[in-house]
N, C-alpha and C. Protein backbone atom coordinates (compact mmCIF):
# COMPACT_ATOMS: atom_id res chain seq x y z
N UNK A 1 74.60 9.06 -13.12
CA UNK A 1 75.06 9.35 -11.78
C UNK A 1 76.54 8.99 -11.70
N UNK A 2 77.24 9.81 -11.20
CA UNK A 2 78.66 9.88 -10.93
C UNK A 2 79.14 9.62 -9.30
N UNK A 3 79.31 8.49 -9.09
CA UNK A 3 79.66 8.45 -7.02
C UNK A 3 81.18 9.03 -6.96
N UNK A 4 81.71 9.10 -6.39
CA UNK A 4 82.55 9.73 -5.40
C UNK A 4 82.72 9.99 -4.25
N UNK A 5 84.31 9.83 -3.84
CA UNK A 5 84.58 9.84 -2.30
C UNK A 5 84.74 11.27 -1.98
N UNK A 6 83.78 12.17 -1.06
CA UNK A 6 83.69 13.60 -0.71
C UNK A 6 85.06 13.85 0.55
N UNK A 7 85.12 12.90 1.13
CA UNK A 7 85.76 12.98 2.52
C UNK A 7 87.03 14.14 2.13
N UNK A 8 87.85 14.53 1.26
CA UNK A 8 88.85 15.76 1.12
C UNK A 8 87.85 16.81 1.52
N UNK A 9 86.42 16.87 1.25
CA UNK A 9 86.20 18.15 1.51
C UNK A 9 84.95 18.49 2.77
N UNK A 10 85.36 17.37 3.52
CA UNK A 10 84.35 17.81 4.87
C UNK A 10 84.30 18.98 5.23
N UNK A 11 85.71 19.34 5.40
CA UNK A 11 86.03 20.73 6.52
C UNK A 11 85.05 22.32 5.64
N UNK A 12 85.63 21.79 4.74
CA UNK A 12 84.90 23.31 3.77
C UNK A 12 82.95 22.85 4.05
N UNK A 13 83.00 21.47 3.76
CA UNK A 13 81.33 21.37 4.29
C UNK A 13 80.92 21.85 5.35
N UNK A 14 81.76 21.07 6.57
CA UNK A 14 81.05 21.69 7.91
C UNK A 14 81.17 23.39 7.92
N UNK A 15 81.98 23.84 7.81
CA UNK A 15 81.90 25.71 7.84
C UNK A 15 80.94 26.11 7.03
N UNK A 16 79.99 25.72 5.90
CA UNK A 16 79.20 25.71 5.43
C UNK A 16 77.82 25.28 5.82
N UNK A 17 77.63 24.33 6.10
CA UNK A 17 76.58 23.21 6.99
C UNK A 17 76.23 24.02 8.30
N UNK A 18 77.21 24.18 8.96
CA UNK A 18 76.95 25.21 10.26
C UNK A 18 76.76 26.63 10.52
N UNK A 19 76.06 27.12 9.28
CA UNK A 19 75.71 28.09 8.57
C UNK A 19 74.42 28.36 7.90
N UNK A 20 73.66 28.76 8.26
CA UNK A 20 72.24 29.15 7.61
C UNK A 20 72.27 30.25 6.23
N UNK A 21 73.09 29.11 5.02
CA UNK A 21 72.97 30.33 3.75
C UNK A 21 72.08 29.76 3.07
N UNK A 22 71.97 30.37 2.31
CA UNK A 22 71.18 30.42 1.02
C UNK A 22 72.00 31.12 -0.67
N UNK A 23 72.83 30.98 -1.47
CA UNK A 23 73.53 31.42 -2.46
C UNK A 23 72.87 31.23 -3.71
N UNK A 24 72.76 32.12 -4.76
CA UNK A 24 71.71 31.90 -5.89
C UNK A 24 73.35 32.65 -6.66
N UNK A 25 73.65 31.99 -7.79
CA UNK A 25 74.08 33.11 -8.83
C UNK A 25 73.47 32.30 -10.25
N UNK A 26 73.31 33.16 -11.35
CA UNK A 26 73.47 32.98 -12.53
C UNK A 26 74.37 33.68 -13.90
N UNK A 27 74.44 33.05 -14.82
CA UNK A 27 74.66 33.65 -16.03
C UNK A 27 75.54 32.51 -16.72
N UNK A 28 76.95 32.75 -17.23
CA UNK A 28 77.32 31.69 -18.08
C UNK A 28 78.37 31.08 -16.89
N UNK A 29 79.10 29.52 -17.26
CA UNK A 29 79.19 28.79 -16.77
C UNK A 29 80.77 29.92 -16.02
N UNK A 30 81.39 30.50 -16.60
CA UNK A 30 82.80 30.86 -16.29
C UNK A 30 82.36 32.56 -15.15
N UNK A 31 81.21 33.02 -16.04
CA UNK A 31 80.68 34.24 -14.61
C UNK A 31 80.64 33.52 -12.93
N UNK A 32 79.12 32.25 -13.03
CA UNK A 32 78.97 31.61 -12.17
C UNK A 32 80.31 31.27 -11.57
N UNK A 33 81.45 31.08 -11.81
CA UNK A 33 82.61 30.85 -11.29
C UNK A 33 83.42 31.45 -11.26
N UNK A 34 83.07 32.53 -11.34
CA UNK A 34 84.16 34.06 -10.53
C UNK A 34 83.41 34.80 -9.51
N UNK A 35 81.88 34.46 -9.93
CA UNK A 35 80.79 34.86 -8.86
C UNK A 35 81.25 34.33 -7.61
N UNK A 36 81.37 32.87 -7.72
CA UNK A 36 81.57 31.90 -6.36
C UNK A 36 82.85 31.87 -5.80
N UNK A 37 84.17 32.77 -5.90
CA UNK A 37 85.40 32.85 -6.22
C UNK A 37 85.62 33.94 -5.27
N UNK A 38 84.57 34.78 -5.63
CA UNK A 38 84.60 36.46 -4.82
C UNK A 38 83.78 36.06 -3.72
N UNK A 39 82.50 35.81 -4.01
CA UNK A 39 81.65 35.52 -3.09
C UNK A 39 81.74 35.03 -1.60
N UNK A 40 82.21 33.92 -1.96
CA UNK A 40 82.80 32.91 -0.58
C UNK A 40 84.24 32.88 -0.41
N UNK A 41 85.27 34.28 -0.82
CA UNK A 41 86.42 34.73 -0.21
C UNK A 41 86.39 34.80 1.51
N UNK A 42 85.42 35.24 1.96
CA UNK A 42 85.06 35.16 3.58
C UNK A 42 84.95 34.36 4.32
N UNK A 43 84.86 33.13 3.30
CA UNK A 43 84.12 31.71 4.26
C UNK A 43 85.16 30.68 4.63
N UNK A 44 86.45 30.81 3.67
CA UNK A 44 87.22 29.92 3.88
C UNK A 44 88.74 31.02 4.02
N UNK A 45 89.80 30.24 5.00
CA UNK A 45 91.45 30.66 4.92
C UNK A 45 91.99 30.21 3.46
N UNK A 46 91.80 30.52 2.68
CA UNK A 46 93.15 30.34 1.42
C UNK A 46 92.22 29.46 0.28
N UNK A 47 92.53 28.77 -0.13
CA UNK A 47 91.80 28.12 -0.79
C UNK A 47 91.23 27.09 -0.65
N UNK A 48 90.24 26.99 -1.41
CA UNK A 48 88.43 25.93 -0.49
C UNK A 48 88.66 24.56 -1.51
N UNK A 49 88.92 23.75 -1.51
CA UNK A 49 88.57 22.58 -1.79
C UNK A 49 87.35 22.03 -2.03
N UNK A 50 86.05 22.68 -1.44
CA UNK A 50 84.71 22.69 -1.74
C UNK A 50 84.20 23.61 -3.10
N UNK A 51 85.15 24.74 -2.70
CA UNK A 51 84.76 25.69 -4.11
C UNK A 51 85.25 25.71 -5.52
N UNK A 52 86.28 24.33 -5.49
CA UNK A 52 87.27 23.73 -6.26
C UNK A 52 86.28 22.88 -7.02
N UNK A 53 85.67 22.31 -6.22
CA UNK A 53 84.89 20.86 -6.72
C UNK A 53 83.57 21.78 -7.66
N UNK A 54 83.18 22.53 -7.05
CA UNK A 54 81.62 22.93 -6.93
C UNK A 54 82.13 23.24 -8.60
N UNK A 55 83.54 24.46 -8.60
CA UNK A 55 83.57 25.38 -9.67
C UNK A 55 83.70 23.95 -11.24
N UNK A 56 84.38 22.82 -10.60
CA UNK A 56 84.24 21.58 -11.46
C UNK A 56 82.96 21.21 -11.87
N UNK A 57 82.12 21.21 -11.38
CA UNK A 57 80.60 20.44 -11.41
C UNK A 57 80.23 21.29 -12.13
N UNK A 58 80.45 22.74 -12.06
CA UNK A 58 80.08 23.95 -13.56
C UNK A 58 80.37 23.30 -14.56
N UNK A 59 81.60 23.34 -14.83
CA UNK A 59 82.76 23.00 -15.73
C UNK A 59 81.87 21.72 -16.54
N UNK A 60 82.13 20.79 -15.55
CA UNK A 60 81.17 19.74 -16.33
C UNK A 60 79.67 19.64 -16.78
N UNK A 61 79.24 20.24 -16.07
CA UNK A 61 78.28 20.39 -16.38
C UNK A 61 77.62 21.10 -17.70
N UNK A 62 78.53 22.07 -17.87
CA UNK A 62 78.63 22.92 -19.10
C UNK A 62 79.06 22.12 -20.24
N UNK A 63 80.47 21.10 -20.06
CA UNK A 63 80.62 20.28 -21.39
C UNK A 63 79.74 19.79 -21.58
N UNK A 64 79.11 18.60 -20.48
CA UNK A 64 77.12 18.00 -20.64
C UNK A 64 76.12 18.76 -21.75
N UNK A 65 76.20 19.85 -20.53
CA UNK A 65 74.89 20.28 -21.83
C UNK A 65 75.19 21.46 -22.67
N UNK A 66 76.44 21.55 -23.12
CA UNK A 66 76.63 22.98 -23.96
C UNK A 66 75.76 24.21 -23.53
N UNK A 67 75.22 24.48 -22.52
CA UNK A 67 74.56 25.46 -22.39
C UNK A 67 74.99 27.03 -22.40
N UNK A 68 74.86 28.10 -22.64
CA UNK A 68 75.03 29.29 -22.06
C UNK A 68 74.81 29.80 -21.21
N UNK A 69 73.75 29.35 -20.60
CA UNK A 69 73.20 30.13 -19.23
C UNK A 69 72.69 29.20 -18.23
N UNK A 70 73.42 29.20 -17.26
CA UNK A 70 72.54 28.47 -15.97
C UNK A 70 72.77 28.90 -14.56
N UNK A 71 71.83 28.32 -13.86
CA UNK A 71 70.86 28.79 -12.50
C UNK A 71 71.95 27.88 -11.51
N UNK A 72 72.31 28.76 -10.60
CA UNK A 72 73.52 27.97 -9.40
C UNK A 72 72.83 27.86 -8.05
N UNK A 73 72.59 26.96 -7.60
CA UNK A 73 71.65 27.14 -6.26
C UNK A 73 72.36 26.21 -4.83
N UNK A 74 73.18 27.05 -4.11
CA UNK A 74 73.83 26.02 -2.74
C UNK A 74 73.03 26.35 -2.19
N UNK A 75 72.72 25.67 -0.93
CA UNK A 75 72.54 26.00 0.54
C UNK A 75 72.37 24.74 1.21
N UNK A 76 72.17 25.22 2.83
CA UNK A 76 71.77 24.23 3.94
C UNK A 76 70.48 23.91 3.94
N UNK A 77 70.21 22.90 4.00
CA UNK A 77 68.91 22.68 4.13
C UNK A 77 68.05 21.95 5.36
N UNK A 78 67.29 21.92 5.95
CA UNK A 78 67.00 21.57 7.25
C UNK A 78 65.00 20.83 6.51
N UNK A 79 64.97 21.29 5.55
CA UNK A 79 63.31 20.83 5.61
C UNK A 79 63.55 19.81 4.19
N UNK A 80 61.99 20.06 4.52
CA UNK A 80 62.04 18.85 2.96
C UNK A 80 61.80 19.54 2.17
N UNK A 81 62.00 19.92 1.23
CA UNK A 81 62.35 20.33 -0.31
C UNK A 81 60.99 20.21 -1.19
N UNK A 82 61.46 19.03 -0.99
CA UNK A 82 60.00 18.79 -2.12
C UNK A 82 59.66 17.23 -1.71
N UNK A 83 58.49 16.84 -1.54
CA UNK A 83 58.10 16.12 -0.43
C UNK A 83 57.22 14.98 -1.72
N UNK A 84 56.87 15.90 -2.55
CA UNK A 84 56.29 14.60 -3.68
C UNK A 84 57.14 14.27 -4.91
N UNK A 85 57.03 13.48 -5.52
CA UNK A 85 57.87 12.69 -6.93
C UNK A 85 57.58 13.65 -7.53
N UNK A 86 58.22 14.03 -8.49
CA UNK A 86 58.09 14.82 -9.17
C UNK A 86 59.07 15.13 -10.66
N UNK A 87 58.35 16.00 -11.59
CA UNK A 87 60.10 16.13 -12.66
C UNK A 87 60.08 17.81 -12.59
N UNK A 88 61.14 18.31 -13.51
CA UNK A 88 61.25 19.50 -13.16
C UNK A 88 61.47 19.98 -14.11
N UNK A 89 61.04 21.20 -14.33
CA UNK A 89 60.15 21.80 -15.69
C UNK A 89 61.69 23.11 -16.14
N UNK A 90 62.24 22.08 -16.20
CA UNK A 90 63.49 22.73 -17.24
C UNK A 90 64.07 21.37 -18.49
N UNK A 91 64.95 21.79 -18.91
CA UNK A 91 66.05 20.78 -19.86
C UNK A 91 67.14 19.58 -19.03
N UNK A 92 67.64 20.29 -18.22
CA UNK A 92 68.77 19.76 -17.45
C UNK A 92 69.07 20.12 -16.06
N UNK A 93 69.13 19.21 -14.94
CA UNK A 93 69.70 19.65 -13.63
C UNK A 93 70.35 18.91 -12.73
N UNK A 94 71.69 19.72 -12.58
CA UNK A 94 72.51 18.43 -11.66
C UNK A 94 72.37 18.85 -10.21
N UNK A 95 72.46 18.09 -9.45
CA UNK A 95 72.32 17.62 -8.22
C UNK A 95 73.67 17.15 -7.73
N UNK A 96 74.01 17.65 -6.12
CA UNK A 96 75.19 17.38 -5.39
C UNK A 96 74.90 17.30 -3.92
N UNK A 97 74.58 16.15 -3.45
CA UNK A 97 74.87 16.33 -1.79
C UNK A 97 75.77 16.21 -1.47
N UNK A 98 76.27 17.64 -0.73
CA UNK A 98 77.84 17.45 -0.20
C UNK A 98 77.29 17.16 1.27
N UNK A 99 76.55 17.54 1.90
CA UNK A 99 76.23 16.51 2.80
C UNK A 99 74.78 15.93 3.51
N UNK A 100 74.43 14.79 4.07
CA UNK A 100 72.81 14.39 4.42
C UNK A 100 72.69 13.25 3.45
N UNK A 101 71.34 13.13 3.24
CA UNK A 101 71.09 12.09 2.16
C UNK A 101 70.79 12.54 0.65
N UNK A 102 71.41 11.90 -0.32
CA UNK A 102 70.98 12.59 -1.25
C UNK A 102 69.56 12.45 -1.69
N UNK A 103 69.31 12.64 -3.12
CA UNK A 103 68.01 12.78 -3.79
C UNK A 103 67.78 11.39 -3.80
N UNK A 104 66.35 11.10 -3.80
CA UNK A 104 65.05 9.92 -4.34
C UNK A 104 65.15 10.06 -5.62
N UNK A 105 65.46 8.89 -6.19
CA UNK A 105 64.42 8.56 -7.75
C UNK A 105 64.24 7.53 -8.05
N UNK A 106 63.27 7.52 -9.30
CA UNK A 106 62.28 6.28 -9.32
C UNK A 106 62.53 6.31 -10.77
N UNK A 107 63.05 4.77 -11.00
CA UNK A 107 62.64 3.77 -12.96
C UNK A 107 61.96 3.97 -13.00
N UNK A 108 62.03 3.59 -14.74
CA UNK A 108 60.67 4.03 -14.84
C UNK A 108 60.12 3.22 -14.95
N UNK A 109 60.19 1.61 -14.71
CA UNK A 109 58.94 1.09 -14.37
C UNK A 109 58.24 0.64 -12.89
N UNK A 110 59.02 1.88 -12.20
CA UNK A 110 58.56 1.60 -10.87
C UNK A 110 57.32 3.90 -10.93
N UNK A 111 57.08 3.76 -11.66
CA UNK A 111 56.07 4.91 -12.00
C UNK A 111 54.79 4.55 -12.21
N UNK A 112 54.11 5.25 -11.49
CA UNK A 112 52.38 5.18 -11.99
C UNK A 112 52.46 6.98 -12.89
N UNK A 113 52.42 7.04 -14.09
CA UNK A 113 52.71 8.40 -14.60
C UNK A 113 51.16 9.07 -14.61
N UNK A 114 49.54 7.92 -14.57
CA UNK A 114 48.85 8.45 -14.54
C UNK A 114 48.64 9.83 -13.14
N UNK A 115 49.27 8.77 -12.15
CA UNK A 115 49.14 9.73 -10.63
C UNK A 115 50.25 10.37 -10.49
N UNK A 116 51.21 10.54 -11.57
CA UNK A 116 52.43 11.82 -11.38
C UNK A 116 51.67 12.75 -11.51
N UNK A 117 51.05 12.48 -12.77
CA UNK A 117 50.57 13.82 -13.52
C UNK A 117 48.95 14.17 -13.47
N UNK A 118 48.77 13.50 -12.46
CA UNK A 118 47.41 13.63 -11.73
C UNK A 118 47.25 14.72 -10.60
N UNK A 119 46.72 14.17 -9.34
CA UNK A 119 46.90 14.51 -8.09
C UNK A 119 47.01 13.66 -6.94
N UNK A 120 47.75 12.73 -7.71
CA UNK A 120 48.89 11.28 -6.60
C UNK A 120 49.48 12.18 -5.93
N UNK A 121 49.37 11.16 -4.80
CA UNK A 121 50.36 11.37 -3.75
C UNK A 121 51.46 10.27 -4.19
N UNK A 122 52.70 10.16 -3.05
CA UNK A 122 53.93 9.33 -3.28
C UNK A 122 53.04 8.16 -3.14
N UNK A 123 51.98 7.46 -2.67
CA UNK A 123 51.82 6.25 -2.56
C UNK A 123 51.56 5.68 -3.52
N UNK A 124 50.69 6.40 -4.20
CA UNK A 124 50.03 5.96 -6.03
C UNK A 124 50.83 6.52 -7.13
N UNK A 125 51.84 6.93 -6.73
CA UNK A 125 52.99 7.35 -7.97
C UNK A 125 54.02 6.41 -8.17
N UNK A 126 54.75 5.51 -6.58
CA UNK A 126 55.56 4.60 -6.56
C UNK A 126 54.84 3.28 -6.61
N UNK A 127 55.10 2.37 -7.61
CA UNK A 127 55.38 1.32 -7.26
C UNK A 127 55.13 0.63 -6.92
N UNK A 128 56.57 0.28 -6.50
CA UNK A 128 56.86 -0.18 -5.55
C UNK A 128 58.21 0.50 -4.31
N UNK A 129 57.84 0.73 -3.12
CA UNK A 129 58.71 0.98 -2.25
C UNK A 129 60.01 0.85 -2.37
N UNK A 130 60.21 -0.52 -2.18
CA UNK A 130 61.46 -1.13 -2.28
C UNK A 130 62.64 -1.07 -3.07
N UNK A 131 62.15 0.07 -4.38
CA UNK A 131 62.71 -0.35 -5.57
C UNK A 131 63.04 1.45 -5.70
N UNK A 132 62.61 2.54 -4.87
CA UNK A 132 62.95 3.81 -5.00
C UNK A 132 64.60 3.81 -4.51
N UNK A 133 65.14 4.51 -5.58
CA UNK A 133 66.44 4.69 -5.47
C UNK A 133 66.91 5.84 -4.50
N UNK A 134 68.64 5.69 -4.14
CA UNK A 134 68.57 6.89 -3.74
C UNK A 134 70.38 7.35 -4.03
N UNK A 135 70.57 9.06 -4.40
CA UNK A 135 71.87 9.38 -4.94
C UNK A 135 72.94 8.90 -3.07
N UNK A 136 73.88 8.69 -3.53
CA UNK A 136 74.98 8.61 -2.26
C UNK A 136 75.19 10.20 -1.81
N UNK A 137 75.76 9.87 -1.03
CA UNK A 137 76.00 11.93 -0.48
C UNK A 137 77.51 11.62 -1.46
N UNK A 138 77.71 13.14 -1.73
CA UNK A 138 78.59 13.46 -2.88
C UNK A 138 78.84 12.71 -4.15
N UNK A 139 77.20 11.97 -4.62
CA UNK A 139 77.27 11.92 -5.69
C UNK A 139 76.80 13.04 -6.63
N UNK A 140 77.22 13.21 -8.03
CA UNK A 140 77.00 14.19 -9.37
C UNK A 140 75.90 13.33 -10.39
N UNK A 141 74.96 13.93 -9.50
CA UNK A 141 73.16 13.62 -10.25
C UNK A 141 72.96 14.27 -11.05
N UNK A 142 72.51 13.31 -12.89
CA UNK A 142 72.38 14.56 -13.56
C UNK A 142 70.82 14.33 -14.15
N UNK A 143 69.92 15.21 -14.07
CA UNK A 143 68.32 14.44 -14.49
C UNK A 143 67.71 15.60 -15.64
N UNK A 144 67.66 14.56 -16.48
CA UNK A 144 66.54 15.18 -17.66
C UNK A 144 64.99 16.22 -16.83
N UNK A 145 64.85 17.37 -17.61
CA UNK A 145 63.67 17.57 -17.11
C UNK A 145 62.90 17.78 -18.18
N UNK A 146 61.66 18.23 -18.26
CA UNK A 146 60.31 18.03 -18.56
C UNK A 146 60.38 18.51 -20.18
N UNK A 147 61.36 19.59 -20.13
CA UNK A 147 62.17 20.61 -21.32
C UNK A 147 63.13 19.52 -22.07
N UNK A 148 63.43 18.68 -21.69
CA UNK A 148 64.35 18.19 -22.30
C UNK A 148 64.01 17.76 -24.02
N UNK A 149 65.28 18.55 -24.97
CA UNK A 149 64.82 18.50 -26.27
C UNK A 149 64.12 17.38 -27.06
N UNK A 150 65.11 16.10 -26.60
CA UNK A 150 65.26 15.05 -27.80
C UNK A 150 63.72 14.57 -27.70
N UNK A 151 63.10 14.35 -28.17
CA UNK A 151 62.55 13.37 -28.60
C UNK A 151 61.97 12.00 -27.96
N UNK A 152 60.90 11.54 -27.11
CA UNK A 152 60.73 10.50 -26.70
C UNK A 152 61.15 10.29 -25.31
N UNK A 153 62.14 11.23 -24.77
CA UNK A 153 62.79 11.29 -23.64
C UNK A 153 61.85 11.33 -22.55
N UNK A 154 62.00 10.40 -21.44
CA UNK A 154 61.11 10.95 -20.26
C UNK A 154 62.01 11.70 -19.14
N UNK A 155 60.86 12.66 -18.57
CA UNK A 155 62.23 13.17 -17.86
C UNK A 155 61.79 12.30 -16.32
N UNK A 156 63.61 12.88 -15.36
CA UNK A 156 63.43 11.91 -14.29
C UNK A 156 62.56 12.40 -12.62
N UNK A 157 62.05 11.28 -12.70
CA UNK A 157 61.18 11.57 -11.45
C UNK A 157 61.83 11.55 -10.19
N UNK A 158 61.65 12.36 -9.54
CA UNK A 158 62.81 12.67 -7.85
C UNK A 158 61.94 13.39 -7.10
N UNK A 159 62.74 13.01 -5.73
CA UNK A 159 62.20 14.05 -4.74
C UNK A 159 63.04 14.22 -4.22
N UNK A 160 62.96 14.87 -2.88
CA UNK A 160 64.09 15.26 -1.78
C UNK A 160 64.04 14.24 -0.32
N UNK A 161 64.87 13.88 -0.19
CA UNK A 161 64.87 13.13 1.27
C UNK A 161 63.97 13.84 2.19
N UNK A 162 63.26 13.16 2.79
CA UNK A 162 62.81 13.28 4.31
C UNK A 162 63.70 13.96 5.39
N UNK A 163 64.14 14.96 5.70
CA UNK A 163 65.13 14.88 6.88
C UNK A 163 64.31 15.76 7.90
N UNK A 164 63.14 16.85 7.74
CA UNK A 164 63.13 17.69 8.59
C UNK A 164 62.53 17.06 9.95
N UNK A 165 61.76 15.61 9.76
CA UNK A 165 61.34 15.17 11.10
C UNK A 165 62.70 14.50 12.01
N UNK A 166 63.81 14.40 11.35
CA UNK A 166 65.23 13.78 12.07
C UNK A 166 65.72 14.55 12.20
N UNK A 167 65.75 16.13 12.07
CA UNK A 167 66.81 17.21 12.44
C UNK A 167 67.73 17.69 11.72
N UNK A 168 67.95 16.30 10.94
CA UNK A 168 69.25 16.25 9.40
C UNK A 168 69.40 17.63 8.94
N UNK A 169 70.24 18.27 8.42
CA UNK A 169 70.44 19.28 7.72
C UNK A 169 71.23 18.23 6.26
N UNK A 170 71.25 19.41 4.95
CA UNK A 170 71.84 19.08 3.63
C UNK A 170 72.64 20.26 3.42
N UNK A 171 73.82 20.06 2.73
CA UNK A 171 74.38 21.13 1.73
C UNK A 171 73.96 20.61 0.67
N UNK A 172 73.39 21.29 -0.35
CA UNK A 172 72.72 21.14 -1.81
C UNK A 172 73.47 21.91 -2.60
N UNK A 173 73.99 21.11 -4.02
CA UNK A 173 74.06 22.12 -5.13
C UNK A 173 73.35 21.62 -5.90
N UNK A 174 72.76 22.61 -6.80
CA UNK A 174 72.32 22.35 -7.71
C UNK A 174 72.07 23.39 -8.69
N UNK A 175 72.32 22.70 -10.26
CA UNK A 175 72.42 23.64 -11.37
C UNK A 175 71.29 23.25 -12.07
N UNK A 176 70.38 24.40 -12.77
CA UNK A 176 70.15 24.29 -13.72
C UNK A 176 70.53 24.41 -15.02
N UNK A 177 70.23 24.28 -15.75
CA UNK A 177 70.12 24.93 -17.62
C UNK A 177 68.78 26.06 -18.03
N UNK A 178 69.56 27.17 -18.68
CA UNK A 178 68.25 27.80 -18.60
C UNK A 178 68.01 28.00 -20.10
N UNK A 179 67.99 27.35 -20.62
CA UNK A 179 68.19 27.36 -22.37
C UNK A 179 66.53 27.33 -22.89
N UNK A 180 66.00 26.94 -22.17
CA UNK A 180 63.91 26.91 -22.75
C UNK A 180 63.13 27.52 -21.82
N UNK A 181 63.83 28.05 -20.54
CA UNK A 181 62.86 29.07 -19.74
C UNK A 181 62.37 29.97 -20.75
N UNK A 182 62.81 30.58 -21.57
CA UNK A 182 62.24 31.45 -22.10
C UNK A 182 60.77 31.56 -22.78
N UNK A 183 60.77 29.94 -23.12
CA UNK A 183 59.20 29.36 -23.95
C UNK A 183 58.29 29.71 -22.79
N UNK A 184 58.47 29.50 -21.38
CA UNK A 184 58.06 29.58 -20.88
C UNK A 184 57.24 30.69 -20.30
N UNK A 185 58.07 31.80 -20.40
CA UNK A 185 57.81 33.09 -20.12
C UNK A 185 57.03 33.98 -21.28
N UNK A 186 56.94 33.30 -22.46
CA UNK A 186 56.26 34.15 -23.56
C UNK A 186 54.56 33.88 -23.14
């Protein structure tokens, strides 16, 4: 996890945030960032400081995992996401709240893995309470998933904040890696 101070790029958040999108692009790390270049020419006067950062978090993200191909996913979010612990059935995925609370996750010795991979709920999967983590808003979350190559690796268990009973809205980015979808699909 990478923290950072977001506050340069509120303004590009709120014009975003106060906006009901949804943005999907894929392909290689430098498409995804001519995609988002053209794309959100409409959304901002001159140049975005949000689309500066975002097109960075590619960038890095790409030195991370050498990948060729990955999955770009912004939007606002108003519900809960994903409401149980969980891992996620790729190689690699970073995570960005530009704004709200960020992501839940849990050590791993705060895991019951029998009731991950059961039909636990959050009560018999955590723990302990006290000890569930959580990303800062505009931190660069990066979590192993289920795909992940090496060896021995566990991948990381997360969920999504609670916000839809408080009203909260999120701007979310998040990338995948799409380098073992394919096993998947055969």
């Amino acid at each position: 996890m990478y923290e950072r101070n977001i506050d340069a790029l509120k303004k590009d958040v709120d014009t975003l945030l106060n906006d009901d999108f949804e943005y999907r692009a894929n392909g290689s790390a430098k498409e995804i960032i001519e995609s988002l270049e053209g794309d959100f020419k409409s959304y901002f006067d001159g140049p975005s400081d949000l689309l500066q950062d975002i097109a960075n978090n590619v960038e890095l993200f790409f030195r991370t995992t050498e990948s060729a191909s990955f999955n770009l996913y912004l939007a606002t979010i108003n519900s809960n996401m994903c409401r149980r612990f969980h891992t996620d059935m790729n190689d690699m995925r970073m995570l960005c709240t530009y704004s709200g609370p960020g992501t839940l996750w849990l050590g791993e010795d705060n895991i019951n893995r029998e009731a991950l991979y059961g039909t636990g709920e959050n009560d018999t999967i955590v723990l302990n309470d006290n000890e569930i983590q959580q990303a800062k808003t505009g931190a660069v979350v990066l979590l192993k998933g289920a795909l992940y190559p090496k060896e021995g690796t566990k991948a990381i268990v997360h969920r999504s904040p609670t916000i839809e009973e408080s009203g909260e809205r999120r701007l979310l980015l998040r990338i995948d890696t799409n380098d073992h979808l394919g096993y998947l699909l055969k």
